[in-house]
C-alpha atoms as a PDB file:
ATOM      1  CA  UNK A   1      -0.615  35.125   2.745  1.00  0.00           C
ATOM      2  CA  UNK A   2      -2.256  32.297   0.225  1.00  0.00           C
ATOM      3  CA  UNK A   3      -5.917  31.741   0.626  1.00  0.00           C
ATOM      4  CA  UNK A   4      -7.215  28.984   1.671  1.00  0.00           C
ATOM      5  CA  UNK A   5     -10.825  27.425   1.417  1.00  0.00           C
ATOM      6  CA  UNK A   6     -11.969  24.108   3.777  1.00  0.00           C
ATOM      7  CA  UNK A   7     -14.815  21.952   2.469  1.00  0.00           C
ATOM      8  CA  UNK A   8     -16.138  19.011   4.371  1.00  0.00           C
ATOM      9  CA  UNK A   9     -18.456  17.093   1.758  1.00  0.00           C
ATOM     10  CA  UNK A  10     -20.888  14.956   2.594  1.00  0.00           C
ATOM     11  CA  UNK A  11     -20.454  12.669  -0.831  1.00  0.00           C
ATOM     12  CA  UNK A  12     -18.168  11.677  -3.328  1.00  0.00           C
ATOM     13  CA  UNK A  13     -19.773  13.594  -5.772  1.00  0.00           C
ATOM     14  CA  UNK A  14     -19.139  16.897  -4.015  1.00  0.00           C
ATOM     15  CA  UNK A  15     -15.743  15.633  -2.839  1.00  0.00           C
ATOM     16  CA  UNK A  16     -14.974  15.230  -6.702  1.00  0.00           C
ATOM     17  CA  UNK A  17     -16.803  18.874  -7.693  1.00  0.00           C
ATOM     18  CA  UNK A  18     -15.184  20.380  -4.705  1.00  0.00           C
ATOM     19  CA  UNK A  19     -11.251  18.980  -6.401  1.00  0.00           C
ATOM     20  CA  UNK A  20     -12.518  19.229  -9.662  1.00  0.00           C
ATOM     21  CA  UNK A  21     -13.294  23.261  -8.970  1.00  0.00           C
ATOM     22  CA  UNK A  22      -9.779  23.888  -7.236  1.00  0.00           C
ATOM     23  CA  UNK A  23      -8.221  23.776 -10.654  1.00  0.00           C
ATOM     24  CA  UNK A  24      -4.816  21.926  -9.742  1.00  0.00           C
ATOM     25  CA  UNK A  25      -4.856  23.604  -6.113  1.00  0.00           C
ATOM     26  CA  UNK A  26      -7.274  21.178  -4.466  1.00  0.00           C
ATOM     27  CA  UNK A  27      -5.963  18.717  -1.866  1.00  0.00           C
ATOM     28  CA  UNK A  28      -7.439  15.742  -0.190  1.00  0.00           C
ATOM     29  CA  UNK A  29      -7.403  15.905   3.633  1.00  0.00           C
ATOM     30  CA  UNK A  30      -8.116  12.092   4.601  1.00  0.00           C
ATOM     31  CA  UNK A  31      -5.681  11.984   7.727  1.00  0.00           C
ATOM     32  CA  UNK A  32      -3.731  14.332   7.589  1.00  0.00           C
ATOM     33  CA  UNK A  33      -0.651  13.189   8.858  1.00  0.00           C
ATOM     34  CA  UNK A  34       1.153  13.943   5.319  1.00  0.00           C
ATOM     35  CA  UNK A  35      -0.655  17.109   3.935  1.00  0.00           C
ATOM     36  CA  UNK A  36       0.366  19.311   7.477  1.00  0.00           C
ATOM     37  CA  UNK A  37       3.913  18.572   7.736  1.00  0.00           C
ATOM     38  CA  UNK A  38       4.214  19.253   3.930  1.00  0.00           C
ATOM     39  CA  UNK A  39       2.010  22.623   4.576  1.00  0.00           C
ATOM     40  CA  UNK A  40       4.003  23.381   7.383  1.00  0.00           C
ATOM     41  CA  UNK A  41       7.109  22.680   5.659  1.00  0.00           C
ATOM     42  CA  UNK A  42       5.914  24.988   2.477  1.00  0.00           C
ATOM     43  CA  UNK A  43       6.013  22.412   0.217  1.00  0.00           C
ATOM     44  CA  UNK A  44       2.421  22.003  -0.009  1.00  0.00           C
ATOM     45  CA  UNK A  45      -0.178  25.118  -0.242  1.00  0.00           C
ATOM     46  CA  UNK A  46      -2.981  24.124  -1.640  1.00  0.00           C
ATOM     47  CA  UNK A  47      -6.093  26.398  -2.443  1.00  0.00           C
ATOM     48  CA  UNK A  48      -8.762  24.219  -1.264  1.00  0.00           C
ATOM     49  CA  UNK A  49      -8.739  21.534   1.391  1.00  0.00           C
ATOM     50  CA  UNK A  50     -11.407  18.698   1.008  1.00  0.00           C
ATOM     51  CA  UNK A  51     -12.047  16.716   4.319  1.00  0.00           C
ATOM     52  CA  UNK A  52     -13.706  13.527   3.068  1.00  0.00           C
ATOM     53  CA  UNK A  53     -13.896  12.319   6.658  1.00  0.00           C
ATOM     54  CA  UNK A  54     -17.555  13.231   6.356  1.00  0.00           C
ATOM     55  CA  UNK A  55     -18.364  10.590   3.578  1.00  0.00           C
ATOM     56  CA  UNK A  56     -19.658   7.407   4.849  1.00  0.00           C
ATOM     57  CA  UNK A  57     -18.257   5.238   2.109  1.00  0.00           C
ATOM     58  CA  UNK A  58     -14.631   6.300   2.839  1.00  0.00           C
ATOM     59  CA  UNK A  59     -14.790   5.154   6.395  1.00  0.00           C
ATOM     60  CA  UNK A  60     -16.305   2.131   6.449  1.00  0.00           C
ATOM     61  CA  UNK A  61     -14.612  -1.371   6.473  1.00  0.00           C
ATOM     62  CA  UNK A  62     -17.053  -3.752   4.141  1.00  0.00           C
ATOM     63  CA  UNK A  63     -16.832  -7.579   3.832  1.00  0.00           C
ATOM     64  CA  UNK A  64     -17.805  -8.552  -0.087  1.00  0.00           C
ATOM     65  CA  UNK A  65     -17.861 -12.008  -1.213  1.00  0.00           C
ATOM     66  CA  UNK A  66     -15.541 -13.187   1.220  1.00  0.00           C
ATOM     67  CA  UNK A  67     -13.187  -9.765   0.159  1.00  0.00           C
ATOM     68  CA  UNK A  68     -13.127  -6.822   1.867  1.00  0.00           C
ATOM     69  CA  UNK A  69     -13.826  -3.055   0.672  1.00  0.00           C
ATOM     70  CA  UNK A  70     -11.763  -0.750   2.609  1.00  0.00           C
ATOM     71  CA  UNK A  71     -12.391   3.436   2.747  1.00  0.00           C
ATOM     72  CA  UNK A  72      -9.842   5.520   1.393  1.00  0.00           C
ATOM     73  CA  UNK A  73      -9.793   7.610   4.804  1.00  0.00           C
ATOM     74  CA  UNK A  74      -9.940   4.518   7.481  1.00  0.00           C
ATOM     75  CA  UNK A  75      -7.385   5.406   9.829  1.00  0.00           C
ATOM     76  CA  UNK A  76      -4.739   2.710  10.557  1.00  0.00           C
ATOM     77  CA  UNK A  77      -5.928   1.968  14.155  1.00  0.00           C
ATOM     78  CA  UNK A  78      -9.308   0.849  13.203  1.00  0.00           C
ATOM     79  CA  UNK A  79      -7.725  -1.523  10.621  1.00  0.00           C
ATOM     80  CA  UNK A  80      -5.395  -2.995  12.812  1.00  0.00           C
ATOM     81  CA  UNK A  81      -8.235  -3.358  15.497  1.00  0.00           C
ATOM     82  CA  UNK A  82     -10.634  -5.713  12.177  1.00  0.00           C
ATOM     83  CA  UNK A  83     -10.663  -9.268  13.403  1.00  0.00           C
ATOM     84  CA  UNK A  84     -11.721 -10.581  10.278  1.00  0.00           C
ATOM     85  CA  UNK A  85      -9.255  -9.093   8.109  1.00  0.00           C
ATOM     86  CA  UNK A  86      -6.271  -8.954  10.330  1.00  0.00           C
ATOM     87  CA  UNK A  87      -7.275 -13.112  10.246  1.00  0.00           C
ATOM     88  CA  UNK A  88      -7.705 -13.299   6.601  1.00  0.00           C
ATOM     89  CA  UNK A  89      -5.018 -10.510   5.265  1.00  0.00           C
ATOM     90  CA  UNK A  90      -2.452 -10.499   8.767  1.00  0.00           C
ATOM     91  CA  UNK A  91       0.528  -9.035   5.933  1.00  0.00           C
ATOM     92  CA  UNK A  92      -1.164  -6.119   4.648  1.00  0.00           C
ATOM     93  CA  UNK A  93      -2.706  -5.091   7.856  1.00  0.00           C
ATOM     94  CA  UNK A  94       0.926  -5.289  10.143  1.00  0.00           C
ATOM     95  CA  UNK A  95       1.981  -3.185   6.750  1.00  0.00           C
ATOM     96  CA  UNK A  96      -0.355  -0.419   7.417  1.00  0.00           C
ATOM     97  CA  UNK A  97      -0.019  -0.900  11.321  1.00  0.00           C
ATOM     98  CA  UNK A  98       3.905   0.385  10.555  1.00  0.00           C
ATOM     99  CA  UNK A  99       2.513   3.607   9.322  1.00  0.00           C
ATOM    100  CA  UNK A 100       3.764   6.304  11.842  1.00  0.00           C
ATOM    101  CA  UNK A 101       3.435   5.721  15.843  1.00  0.00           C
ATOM    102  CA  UNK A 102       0.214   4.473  17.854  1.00  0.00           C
ATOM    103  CA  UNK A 103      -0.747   8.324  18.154  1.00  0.00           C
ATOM    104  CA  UNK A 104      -0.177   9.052  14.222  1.00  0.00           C
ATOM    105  CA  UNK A 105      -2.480   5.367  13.530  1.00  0.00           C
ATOM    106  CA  UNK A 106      -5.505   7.184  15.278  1.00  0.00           C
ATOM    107  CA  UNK A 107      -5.267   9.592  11.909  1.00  0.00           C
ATOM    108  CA  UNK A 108      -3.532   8.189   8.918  1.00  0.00           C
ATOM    109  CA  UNK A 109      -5.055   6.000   6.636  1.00  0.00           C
ATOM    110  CA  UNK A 110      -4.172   3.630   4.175  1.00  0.00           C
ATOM    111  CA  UNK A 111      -5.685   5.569   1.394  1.00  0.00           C
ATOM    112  CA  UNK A 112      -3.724   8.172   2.370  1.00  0.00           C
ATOM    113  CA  UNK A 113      -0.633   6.721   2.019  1.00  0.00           C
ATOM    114  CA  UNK A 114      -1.246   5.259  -1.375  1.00  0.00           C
ATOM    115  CA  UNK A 115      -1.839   8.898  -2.403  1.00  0.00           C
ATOM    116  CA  UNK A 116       1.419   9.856  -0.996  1.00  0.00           C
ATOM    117  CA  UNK A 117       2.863   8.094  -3.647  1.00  0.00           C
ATOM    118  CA  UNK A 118       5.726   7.324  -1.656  1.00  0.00           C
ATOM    119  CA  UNK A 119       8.414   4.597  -3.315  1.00  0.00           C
ATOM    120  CA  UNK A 120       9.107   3.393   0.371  1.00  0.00           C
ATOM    121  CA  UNK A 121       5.675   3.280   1.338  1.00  0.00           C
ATOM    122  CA  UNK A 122       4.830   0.450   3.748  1.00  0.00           C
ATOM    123  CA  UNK A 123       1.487  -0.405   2.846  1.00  0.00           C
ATOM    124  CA  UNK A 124       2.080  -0.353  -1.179  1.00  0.00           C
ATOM    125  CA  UNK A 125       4.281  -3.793  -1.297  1.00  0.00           C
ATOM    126  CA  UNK A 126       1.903  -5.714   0.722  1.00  0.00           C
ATOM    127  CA  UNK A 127      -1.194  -4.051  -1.009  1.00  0.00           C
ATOM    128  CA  UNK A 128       0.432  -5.560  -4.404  1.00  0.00           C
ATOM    129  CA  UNK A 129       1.200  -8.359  -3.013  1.00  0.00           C
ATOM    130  CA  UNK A 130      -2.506  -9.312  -2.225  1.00  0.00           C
ATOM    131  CA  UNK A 131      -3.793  -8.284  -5.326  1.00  0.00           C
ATOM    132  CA  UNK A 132      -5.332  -5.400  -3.993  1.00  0.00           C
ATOM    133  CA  UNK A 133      -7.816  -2.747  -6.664  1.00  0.00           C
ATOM    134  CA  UNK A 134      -7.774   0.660  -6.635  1.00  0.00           C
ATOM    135  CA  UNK A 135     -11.101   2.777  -6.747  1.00  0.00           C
ATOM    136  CA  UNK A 136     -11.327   5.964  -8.600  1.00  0.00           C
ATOM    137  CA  UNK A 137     -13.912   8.275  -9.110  1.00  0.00           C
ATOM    138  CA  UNK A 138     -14.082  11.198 -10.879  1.00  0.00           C
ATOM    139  CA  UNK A 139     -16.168  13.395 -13.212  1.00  0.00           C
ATOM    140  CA  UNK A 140     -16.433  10.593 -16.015  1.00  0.00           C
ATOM    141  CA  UNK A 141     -17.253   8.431 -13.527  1.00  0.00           C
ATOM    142  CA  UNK A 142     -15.984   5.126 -11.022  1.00  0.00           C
ATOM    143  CA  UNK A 143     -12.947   2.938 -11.882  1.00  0.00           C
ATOM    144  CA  UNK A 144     -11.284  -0.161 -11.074  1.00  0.00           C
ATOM    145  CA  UNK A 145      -6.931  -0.196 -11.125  1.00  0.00           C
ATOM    146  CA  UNK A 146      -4.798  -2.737  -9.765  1.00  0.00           C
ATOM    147  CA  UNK A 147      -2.496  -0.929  -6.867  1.00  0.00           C
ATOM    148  CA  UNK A 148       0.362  -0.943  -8.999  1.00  0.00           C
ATOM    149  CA  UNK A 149      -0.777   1.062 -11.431  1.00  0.00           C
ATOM    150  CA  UNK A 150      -1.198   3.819  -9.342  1.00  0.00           C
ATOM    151  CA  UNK A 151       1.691   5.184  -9.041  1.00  0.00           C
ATOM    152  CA  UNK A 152       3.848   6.953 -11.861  1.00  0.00           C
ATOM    153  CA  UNK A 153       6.765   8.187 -10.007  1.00  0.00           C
ATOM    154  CA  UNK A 154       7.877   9.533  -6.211  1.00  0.00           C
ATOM    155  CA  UNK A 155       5.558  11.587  -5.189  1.00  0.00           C
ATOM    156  CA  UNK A 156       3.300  11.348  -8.395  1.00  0.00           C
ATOM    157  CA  UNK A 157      -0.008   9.060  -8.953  1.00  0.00           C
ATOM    158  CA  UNK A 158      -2.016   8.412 -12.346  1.00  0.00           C
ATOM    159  CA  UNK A 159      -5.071  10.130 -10.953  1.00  0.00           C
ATOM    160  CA  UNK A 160      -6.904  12.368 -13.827  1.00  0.00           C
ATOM    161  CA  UNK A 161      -7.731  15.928 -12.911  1.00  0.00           C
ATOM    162  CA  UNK A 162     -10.750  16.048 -10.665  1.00  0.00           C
ATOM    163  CA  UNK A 163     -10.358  12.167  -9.831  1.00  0.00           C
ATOM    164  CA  UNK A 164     -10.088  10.777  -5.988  1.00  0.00           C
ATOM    165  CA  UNK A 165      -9.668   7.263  -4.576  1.00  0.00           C
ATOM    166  CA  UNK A 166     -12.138   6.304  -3.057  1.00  0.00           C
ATOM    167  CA  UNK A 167     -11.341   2.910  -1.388  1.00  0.00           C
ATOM    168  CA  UNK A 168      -9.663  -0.093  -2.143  1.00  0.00           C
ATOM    169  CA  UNK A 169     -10.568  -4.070  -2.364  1.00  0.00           C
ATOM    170  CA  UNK A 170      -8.576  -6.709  -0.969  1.00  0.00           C
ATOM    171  CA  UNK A 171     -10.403  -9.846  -2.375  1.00  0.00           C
ATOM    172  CA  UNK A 172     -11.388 -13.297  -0.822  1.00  0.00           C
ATOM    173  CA  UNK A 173      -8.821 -16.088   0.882  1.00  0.00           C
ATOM    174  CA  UNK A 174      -8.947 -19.518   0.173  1.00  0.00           C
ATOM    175  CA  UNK A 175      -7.730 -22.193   2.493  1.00  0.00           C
ATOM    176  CA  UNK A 176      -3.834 -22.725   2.224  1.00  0.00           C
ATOM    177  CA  UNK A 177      -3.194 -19.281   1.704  1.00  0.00           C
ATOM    178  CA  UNK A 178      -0.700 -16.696   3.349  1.00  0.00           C
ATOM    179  CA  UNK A 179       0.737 -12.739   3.323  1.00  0.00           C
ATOM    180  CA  UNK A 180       3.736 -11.424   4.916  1.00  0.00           C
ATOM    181  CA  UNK A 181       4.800  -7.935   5.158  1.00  0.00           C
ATOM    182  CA  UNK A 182       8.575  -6.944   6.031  1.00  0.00           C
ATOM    183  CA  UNK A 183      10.673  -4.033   6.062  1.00  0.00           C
ATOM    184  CA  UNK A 184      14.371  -3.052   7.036  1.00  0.00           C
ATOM    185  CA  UNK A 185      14.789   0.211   9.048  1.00  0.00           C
ATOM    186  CA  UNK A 186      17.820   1.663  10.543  1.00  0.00           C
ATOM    187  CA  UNK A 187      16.220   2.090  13.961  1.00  0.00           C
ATOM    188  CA  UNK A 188      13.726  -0.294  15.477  1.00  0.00           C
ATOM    189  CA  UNK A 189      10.636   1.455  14.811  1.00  0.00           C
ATOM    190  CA  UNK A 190       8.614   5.034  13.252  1.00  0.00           C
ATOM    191  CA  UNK A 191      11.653   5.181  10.202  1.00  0.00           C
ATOM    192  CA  UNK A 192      11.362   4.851   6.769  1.00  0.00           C
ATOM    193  CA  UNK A 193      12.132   1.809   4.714  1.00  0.00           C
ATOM    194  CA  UNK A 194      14.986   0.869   3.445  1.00  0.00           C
ATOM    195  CA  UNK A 195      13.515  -1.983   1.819  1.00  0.00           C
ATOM    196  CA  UNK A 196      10.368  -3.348   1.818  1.00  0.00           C
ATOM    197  CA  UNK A 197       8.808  -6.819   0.861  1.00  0.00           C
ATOM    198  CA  UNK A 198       5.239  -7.947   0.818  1.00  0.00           C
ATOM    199  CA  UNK A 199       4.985 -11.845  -0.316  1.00  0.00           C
ATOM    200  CA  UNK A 200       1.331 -13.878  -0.534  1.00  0.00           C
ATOM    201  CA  UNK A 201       1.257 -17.410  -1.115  1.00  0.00           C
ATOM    202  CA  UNK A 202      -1.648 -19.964  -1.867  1.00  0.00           C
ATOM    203  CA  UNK A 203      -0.061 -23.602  -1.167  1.00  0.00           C
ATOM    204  CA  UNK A 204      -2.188 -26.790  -1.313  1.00  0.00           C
ATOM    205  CA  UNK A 205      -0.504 -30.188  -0.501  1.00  0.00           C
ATOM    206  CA  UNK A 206       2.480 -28.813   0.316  1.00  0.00           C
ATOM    207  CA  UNK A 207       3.251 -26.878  -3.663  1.00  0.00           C
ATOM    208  CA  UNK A 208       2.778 -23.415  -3.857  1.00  0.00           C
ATOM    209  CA  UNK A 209      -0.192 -22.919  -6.820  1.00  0.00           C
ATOM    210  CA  UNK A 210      -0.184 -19.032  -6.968  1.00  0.00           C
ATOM    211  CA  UNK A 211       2.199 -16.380  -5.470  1.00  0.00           C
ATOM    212  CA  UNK A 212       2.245 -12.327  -5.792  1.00  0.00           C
ATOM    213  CA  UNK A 213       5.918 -10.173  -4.720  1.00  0.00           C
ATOM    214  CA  UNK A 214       5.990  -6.525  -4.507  1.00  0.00           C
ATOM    215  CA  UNK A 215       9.118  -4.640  -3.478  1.00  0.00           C
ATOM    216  CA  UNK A 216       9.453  -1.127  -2.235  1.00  0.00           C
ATOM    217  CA  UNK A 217      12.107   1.296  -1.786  1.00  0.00           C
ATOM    218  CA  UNK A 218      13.862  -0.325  -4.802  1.00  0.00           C
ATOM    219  CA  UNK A 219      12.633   1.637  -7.987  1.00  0.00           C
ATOM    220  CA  UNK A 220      11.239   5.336  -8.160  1.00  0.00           C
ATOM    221  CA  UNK A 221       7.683   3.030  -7.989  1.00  0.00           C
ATOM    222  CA  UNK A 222       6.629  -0.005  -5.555  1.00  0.00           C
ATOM    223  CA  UNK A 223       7.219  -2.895  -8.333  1.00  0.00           C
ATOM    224  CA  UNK A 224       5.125  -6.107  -9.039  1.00  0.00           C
ATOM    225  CA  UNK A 225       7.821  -8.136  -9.301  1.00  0.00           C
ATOM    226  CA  UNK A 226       6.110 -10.939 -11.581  1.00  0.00           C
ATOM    227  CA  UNK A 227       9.537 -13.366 -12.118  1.00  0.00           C
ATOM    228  CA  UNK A 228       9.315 -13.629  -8.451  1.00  0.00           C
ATOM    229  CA  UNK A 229       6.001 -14.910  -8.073  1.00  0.00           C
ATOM    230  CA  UNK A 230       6.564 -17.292 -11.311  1.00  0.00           C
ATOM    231  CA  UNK A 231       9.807 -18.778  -9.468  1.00  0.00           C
ATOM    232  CA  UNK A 232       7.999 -19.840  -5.972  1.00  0.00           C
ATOM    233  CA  UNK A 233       4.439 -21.069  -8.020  1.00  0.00           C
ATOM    234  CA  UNK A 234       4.864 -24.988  -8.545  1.00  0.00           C
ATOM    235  CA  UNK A 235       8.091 -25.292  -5.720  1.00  0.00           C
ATOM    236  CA  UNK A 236       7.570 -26.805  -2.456  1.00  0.00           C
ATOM    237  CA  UNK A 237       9.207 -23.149  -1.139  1.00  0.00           C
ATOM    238  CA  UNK A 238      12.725 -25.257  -1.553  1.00  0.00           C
ATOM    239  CA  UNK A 239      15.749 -23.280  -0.938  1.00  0.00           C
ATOM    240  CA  UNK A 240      16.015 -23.337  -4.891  1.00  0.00           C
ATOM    241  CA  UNK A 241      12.792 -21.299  -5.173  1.00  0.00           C
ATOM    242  CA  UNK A 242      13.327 -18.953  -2.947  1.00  0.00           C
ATOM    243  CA  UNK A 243      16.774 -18.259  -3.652  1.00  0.00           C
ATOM    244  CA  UNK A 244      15.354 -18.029  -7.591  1.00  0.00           C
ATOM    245  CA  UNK A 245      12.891 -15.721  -6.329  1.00  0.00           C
ATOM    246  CA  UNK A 246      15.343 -13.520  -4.437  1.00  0.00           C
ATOM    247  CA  UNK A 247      17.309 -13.405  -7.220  1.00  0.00           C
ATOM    248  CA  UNK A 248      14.388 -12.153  -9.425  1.00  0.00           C
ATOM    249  CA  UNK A 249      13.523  -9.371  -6.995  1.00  0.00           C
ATOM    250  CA  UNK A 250      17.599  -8.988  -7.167  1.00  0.00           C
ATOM    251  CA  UNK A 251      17.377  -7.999 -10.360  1.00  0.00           C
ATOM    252  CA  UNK A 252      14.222  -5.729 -10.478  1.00  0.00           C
ATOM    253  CA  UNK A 253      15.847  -3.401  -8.153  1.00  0.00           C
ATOM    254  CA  UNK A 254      16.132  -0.086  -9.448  1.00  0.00           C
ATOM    255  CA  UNK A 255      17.093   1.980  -6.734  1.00  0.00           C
ATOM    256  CA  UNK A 256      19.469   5.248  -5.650  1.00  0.00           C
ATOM    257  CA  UNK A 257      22.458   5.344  -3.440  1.00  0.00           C
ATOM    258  CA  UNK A 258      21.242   8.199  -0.029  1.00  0.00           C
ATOM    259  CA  UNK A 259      22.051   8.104   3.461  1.00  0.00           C
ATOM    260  CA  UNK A 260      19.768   5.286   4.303  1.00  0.00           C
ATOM    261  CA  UNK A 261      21.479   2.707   2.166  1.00  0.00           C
ATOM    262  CA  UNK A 262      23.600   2.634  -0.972  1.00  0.00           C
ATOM    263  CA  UNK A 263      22.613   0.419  -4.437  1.00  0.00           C
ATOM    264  CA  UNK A 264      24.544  -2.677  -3.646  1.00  0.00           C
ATOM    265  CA  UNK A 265      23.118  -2.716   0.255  1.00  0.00           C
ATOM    266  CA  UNK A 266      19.224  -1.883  -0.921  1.00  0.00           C
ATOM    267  CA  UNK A 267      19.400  -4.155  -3.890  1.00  0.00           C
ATOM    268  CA  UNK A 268      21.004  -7.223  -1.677  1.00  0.00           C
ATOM    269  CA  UNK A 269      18.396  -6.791   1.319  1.00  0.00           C
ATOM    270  CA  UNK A 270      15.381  -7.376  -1.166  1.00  0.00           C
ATOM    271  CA  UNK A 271      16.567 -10.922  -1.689  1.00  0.00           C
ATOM    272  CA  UNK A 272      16.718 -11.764   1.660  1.00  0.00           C
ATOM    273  CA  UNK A 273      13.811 -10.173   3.040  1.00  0.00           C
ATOM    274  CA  UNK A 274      11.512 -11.751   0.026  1.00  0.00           C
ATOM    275  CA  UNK A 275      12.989 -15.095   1.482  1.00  0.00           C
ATOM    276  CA  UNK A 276      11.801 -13.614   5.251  1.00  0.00           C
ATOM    277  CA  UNK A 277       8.561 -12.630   4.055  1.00  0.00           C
ATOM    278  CA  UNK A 278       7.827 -16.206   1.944  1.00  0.00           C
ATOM    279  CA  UNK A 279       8.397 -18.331   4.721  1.00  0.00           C
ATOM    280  CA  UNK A 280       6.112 -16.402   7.266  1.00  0.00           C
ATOM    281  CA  UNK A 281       3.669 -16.526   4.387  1.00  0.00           C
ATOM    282  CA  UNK A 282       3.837 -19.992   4.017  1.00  0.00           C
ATOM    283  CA  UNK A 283       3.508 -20.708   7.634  1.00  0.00           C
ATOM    284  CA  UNK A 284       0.140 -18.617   7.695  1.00  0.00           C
ATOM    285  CA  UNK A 285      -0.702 -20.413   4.707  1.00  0.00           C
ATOM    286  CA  UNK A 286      -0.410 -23.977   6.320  1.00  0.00           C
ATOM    287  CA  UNK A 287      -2.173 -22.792   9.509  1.00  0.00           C
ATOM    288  CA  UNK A 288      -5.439 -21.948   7.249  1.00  0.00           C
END
């Protein structure tokens, strides 16, 4: 039997010493939902489990400068239950509201899933999409990364040893903007994507002045896919700049043939759902 130790810190400093001390065997219990299926399923036995449910910072939902500061271990349901940024961000939070089943949203958080490090991860593409900042902290200190960088493979992040995120920032909306979230599963809901778009838009007088894309499910990492956004930003959201921003995100695929979809199938879908996911985002936009 493998021993086991359970902290519940109170801060982010003792969250970090707590990890920091495991040597390699420490694991962050935010939700849950992840960490005891993979314990359960022996592919996860980690020496020391650090509930950071206790720390005020991670479960707090914080509006900055018109932004919004959101705790690593916020569970999905209270998200999806935040007027003001279900108004200002409606992509990113229907994104993390996909996250497991109503019961599973009362647990699972948005941090937690970025952690995951999943490729098909719901709440990655949108996250990108909106620009959204990572924050570390560790025993050198607090950082800043954009989302994308997170992640260095399936499965694996770019934390440093002893590091933990500790929230993440979606920042401010200006009239005329718009997000979108969309995914295609094989069954109508709780299943994993088989591709996933997240599209925001900023369009004034009808010409779209700034646009983000990030795919999932594609690549062994949620991708940024920057041609897209340059092929939509100075269009009208014609049929020629969508179809020369599905293309782009045609072309960024990376992905692997399984039983959920094969290369030609995956890599097809992403053009169609990034032209899905622009025009919902461009109809939010005009209704701001």
């Amino acid at each position: 039997m493998v021993d086991m130790k359970y902290v519940a810190p109170s801060t982010i400093d003792e969250a970090v010493g707590a990890i920091l001390a495991a040597n390699g065997t420490g694991r962050i219990l935010a939700g849950g939902t992840d960490l005891l299926v993979q314990m359960r399923l022996g592919t996860a036995k980690p020496g020391v489990i650090v509930d950071v449910k206790n720390i005020p910072e991670m479960m707090r939902i914080e509006e900055t400068a018109g932004g919004f500061r959101i705790g690593a271990a916020v569970s999905g349901a209270i998200i999806g239950e935040h007027p003001a940024l279900g108004k200002a961000w409606p992509g990113v939070v229907e994104a993390i509201n996909l996250i497991g089943s109503k019961q599973i949203q009362g647990r699972a958080s948005a941090g937690g899933n970025l952690c995951n490090a999943s490729p098909a991860a719901d709440s990655v593409p949108a996250l990108v999409a909106a620009a959204a900042t990572v924050t570390i902290q560790g025993p050198k200190g607090r950082r800043e990364i954009p989302v994308e960088t997170l992640h260095a493979g399936p499965g694996r992040t770019t934390l440093q040893p002893g590091e933990i995120v500790v929230g993440f920032t979606l920042p401010a909306r200006p009239l005329g903007s718009g997000d979108a979230y969309l995914r295609l599963i094989p069954r109508t809901e709780m299943d994993i994507a088989v591709v996933g778009c997240g599209v925001s838009l900023i369009v004034a007088n009808g010409t779209c002045t700034a646009a983000r894309v990030g795919l999932g499910a594609v690549a062994p990492t949620v991708l940024l896919v920057e041609a897209a956004g340059k092929a939509l930003i100075g269009s009208r959201l014609d049929d020629k700049a969508l179809e020369a921003a599905a293309a782009a995100c045609r072309a960024a695929c990376k992905p692997i043939d399984d039983k959920r979809g094969t290369v030609q199938y995956r890599t097809k879908i992403a053009g169609v759902l990034l032209k899905r996911a622009a025009a919902i985002a461009a109809e939010r936009a005009g209704a701001r």
